[in-house]
PDB file of N, CA and C in Angstrom:
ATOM      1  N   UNK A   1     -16.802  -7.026  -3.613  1.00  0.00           N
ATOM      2  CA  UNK A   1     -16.904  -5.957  -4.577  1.00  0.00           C
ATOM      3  C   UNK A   1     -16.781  -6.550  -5.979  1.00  0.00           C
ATOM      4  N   UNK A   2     -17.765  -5.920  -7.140  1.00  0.00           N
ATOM      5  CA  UNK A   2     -17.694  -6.680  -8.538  1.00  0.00           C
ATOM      6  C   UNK A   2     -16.340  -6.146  -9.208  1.00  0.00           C
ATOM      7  N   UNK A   3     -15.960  -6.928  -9.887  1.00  0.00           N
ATOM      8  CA  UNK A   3     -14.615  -6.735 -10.670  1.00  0.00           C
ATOM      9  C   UNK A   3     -14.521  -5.997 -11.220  1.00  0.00           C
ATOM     10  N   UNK A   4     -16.015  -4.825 -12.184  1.00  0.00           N
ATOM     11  CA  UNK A   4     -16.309  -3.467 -12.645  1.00  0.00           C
ATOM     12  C   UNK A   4     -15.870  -2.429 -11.388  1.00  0.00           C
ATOM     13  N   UNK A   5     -16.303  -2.772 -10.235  1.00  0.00           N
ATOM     14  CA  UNK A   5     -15.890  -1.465  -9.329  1.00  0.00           C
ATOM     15  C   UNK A   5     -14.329  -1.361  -9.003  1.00  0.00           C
ATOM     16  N   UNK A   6     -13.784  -3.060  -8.854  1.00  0.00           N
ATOM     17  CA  UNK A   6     -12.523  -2.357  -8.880  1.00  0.00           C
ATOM     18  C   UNK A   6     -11.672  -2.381  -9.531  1.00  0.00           C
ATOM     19  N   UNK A   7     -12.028  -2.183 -10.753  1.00  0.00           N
ATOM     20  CA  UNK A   7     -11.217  -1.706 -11.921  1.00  0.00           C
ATOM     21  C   UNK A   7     -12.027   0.013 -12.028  1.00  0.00           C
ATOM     22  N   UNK A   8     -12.772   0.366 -11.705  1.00  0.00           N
ATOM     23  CA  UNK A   8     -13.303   1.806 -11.505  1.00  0.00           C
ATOM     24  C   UNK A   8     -12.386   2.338 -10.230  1.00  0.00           C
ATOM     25  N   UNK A   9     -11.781   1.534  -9.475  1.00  0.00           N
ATOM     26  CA  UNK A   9     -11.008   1.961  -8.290  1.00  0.00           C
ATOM     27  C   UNK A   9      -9.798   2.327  -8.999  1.00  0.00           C
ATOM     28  N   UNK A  10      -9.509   1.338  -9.154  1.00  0.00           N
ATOM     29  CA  UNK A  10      -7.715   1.384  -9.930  1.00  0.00           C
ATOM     30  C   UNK A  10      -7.920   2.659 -10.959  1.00  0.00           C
ATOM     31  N   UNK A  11      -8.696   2.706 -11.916  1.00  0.00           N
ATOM     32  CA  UNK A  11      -8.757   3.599 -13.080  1.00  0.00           C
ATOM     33  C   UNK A  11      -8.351   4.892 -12.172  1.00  0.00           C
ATOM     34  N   UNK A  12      -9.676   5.711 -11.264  1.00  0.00           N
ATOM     35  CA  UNK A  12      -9.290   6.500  -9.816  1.00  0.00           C
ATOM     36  C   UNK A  12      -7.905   6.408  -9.929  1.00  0.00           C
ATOM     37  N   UNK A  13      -7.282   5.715  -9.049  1.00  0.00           N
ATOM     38  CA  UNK A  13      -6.517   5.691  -8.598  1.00  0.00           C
ATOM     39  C   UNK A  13      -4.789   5.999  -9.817  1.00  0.00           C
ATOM     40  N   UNK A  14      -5.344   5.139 -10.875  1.00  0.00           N
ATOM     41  CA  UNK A  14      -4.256   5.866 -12.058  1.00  0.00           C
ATOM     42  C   UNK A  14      -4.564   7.171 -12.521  1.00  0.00           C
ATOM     43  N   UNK A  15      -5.060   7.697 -12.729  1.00  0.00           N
ATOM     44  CA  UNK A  15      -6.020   8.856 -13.170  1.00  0.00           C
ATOM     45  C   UNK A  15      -5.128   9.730 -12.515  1.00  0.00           C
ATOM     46  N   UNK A  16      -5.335   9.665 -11.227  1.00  0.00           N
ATOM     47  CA  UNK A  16      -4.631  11.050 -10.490  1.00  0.00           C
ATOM     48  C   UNK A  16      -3.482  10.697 -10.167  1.00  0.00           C
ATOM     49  N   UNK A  17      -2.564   9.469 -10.295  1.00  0.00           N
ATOM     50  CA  UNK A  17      -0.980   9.739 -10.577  1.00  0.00           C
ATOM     51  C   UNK A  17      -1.195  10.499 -11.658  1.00  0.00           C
ATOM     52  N   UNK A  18      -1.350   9.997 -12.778  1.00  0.00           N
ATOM     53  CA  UNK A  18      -1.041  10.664 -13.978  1.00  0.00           C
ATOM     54  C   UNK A  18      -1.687  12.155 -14.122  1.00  0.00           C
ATOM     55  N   UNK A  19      -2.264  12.515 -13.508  1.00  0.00           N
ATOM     56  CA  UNK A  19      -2.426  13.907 -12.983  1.00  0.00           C
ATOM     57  C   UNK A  19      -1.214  14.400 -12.233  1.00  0.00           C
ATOM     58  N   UNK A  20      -0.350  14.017 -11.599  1.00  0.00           N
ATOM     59  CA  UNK A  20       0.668  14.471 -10.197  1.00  0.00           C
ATOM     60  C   UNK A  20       1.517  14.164 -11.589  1.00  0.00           C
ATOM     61  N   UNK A  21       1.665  13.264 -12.751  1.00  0.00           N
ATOM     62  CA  UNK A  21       3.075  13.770 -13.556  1.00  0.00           C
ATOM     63  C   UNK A  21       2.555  14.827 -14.402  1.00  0.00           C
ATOM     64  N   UNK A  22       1.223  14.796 -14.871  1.00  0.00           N
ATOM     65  CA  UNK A  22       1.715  15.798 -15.774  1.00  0.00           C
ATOM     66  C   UNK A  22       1.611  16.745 -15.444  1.00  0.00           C
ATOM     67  N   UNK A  23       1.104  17.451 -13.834  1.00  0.00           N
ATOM     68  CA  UNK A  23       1.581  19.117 -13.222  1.00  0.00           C
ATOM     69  C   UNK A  23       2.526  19.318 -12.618  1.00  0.00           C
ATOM     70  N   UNK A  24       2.821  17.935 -11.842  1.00  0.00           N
ATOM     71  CA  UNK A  24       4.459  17.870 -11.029  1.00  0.00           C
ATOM     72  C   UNK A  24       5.620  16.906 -10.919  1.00  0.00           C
ATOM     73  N   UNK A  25       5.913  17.013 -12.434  1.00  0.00           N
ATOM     74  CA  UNK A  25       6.552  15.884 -12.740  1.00  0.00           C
ATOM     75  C   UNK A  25       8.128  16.060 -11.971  1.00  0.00           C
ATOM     76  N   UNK A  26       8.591  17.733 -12.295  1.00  0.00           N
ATOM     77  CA  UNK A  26       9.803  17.943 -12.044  1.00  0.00           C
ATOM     78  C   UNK A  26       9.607  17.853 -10.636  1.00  0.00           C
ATOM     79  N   UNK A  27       8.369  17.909  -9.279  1.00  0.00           N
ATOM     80  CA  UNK A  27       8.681  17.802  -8.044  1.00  0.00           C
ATOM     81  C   UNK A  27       9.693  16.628  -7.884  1.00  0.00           C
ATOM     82  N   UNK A  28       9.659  15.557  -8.745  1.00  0.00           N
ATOM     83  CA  UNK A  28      10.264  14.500  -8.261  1.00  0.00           C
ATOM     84  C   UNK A  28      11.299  14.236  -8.140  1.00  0.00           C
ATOM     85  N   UNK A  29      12.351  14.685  -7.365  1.00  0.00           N
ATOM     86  CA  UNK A  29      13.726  14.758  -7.669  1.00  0.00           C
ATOM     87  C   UNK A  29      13.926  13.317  -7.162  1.00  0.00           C
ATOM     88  N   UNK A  30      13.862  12.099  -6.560  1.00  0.00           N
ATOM     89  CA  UNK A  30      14.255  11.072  -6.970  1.00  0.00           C
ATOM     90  C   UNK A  30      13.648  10.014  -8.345  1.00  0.00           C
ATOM     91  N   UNK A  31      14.180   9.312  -8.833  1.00  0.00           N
ATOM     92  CA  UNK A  31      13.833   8.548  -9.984  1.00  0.00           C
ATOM     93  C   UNK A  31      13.158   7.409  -8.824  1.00  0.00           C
ATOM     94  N   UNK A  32      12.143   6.795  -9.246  1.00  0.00           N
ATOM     95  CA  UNK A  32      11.255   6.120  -8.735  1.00  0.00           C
ATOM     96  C   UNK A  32      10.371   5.523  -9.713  1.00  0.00           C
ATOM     97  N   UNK A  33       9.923   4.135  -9.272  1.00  0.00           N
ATOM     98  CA  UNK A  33       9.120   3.394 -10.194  1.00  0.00           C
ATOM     99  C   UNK A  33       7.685   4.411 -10.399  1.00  0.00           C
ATOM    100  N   UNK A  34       6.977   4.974  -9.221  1.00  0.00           N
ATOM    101  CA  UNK A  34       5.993   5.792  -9.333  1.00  0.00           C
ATOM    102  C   UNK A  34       6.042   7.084 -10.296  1.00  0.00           C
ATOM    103  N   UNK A  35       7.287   7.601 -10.495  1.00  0.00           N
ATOM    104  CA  UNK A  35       7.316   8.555 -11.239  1.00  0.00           C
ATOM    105  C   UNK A  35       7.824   8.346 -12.702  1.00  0.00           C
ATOM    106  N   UNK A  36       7.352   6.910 -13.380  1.00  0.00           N
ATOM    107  CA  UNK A  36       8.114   6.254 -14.257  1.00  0.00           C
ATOM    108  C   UNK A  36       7.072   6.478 -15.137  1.00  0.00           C
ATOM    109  N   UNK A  37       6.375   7.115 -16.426  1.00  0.00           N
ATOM    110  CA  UNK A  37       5.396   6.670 -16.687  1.00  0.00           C
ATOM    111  C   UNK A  37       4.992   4.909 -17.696  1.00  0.00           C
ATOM    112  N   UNK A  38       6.357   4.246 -17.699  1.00  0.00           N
ATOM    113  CA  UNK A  38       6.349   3.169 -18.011  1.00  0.00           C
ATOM    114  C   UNK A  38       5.845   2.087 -16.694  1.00  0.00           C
ATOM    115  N   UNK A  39       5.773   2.366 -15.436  1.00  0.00           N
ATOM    116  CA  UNK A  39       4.700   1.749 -14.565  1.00  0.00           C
ATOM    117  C   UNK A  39       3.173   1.859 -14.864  1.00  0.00           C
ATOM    118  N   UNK A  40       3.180   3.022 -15.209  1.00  0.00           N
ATOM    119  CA  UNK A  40       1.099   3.020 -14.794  1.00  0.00           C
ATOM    120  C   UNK A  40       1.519   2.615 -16.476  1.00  0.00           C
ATOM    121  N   UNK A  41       1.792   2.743 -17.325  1.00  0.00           N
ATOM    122  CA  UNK A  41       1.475   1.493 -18.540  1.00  0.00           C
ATOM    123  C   UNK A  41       1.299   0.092 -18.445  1.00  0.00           C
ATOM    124  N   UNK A  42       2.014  -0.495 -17.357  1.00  0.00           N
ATOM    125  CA  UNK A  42       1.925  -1.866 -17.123  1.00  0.00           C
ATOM    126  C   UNK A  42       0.962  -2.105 -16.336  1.00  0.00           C
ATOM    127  N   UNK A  43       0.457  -0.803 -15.612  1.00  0.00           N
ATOM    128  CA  UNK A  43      -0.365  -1.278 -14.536  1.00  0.00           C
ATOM    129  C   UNK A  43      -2.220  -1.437 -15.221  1.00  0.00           C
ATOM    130  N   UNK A  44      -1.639  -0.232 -16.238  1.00  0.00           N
ATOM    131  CA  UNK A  44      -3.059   0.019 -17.154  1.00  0.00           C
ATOM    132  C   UNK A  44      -3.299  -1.074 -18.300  1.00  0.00           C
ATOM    133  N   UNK A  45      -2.640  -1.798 -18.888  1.00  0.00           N
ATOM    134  CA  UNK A  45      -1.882  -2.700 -19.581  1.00  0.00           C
ATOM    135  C   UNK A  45      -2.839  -4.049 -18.955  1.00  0.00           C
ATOM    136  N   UNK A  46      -2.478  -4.279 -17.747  1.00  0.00           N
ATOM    137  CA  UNK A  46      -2.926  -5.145 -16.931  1.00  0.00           C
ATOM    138  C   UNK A  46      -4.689  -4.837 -16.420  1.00  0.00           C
ATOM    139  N   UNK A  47      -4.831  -3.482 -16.298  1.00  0.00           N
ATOM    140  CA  UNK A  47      -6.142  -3.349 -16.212  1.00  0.00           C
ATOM    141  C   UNK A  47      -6.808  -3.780 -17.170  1.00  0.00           C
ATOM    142  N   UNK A  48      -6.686  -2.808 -18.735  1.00  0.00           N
ATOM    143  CA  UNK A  48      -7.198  -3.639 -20.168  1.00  0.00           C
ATOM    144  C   UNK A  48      -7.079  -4.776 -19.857  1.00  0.00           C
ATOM    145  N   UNK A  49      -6.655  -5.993 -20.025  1.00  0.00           N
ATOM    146  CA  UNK A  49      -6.908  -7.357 -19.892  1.00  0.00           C
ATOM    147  C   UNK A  49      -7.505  -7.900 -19.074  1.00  0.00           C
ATOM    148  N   UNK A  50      -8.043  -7.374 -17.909  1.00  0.00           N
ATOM    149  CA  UNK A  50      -9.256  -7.896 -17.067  1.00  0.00           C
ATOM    150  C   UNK A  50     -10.338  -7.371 -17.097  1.00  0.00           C
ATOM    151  N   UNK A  51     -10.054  -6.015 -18.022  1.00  0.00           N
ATOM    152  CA  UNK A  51     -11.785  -5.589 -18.414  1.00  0.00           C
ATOM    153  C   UNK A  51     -12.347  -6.331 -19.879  1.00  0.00           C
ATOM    154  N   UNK A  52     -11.498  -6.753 -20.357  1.00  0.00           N
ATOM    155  CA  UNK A  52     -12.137  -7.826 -21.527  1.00  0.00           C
ATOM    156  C   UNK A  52     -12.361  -6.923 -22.482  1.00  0.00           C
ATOM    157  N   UNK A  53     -13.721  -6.870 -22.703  1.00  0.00           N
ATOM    158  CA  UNK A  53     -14.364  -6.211 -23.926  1.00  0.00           C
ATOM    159  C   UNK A  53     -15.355  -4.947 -23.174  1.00  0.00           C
ATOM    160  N   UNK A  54     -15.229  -4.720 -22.069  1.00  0.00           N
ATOM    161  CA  UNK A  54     -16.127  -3.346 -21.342  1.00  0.00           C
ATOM    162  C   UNK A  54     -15.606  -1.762 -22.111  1.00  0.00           C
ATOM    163  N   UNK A  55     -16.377  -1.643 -23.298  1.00  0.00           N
ATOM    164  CA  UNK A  55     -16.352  -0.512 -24.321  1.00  0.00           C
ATOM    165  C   UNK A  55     -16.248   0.762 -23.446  1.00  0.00           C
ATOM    166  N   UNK A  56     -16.809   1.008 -22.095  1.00  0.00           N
ATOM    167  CA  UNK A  56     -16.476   1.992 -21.785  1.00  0.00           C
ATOM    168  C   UNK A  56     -15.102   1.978 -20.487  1.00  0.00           C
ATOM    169  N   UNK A  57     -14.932   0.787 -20.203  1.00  0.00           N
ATOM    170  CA  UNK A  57     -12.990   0.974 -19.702  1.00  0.00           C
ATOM    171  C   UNK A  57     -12.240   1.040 -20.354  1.00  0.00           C
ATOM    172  N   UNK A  58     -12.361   0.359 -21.542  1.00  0.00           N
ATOM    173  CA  UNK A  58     -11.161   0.371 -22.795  1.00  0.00           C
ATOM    174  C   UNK A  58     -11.513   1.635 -23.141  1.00  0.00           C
ATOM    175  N   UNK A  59     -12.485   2.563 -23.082  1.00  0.00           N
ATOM    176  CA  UNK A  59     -11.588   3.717 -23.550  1.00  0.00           C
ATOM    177  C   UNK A  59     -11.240   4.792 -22.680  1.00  0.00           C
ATOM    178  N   UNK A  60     -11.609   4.486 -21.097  1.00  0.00           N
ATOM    179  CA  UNK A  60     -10.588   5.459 -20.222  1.00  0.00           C
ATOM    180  C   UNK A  60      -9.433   4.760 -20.245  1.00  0.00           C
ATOM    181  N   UNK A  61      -9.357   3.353 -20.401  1.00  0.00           N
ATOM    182  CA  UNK A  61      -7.877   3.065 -20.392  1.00  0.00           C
ATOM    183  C   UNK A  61      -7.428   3.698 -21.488  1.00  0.00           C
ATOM    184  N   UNK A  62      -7.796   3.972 -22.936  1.00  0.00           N
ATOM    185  CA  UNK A  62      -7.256   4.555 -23.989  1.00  0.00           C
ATOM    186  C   UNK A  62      -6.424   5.821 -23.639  1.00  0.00           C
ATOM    187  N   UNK A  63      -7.433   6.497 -23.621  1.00  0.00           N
ATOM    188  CA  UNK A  63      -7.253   8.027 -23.190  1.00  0.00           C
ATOM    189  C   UNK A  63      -6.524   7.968 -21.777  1.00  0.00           C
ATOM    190  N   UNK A  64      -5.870   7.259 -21.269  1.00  0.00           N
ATOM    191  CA  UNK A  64      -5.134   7.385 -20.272  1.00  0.00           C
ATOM    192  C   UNK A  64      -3.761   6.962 -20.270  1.00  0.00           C
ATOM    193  N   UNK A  65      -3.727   5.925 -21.476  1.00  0.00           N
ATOM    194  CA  UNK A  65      -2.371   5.341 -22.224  1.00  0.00           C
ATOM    195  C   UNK A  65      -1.634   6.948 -22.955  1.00  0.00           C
ATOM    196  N   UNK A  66      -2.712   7.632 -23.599  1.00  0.00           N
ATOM    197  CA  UNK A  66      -2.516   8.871 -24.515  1.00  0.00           C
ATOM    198  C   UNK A  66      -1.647   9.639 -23.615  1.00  0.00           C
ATOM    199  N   UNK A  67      -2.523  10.121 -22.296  1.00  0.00           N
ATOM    200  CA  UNK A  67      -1.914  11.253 -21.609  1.00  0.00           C
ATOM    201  C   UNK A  67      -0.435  10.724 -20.993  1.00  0.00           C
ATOM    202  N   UNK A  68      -0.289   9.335 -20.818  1.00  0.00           N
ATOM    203  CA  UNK A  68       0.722   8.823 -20.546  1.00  0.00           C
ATOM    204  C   UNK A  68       2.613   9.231 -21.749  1.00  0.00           C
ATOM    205  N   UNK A  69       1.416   8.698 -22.880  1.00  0.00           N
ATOM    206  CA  UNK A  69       1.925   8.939 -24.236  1.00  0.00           C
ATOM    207  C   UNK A  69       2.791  10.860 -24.264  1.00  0.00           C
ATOM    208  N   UNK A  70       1.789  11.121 -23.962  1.00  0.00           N
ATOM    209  CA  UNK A  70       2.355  12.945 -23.947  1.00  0.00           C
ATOM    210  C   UNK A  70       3.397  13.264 -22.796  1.00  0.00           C
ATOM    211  N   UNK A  71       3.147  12.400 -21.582  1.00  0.00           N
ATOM    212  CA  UNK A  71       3.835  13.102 -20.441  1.00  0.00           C
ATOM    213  C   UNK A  71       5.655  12.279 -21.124  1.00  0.00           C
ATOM    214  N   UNK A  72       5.613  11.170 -21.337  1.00  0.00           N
ATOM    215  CA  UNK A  72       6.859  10.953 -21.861  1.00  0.00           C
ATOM    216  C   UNK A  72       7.187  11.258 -22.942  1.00  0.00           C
ATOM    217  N   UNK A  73       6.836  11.503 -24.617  1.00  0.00           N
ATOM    218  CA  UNK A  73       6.774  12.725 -25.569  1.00  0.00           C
ATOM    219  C   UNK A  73       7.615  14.112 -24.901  1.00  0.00           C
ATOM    220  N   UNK A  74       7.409  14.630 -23.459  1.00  0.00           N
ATOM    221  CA  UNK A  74       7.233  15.914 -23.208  1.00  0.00           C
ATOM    222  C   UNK A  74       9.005  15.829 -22.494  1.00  0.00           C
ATOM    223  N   UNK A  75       9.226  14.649 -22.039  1.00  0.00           N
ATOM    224  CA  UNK A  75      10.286  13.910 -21.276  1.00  0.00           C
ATOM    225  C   UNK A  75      11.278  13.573 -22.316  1.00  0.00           C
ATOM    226  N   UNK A  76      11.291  13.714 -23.440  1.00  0.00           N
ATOM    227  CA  UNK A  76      11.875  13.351 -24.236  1.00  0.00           C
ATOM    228  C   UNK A  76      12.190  14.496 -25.065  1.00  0.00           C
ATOM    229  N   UNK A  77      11.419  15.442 -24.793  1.00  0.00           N
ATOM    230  CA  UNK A  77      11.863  16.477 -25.956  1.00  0.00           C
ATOM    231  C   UNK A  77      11.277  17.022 -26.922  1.00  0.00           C
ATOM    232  N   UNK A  78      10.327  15.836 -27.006  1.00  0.00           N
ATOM    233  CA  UNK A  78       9.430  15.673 -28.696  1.00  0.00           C
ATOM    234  C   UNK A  78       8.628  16.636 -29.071  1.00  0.00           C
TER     235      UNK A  78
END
């Protein structure tokens, strides 16, 4: 598989955690790395750097750092 598809996998695959925090964040009554949104930053973090310069991953990774950005904003109070 080319290194575009599976970084189109992973993206998937972050996409809809970060969907499950920001409608059911409070389901999570244990604290867990999955329900951290400082994981899928590292994980997305790590995606950006193997997509290089691909103008259109860097900006679902953007816009996915953002919604990240809001769900802890929202965790905080802000």
């Amino acid at each position: 598989m080319s290194w575009y598809c599976e970084a189109e996998r992973e993206l998937v695959h972050i996409r809809r955690a970060i969907g499950l925090l920001e409608h059911a964040q409070h389901a999570f009554v244990n604290k867990s790395s999955v329900s951290d949104p400082a994981y899928w930053r590292v994980r997305l973090g790590k995606l950006r750097t193997q997509s290089g310069q691909n103008r259109v991953l860097t900006l679902q990774v953007d816009e996915l750092f953002s919604r990240l950005e809001r769900i802890q904003d929202a965790r905080c109070g802000k």
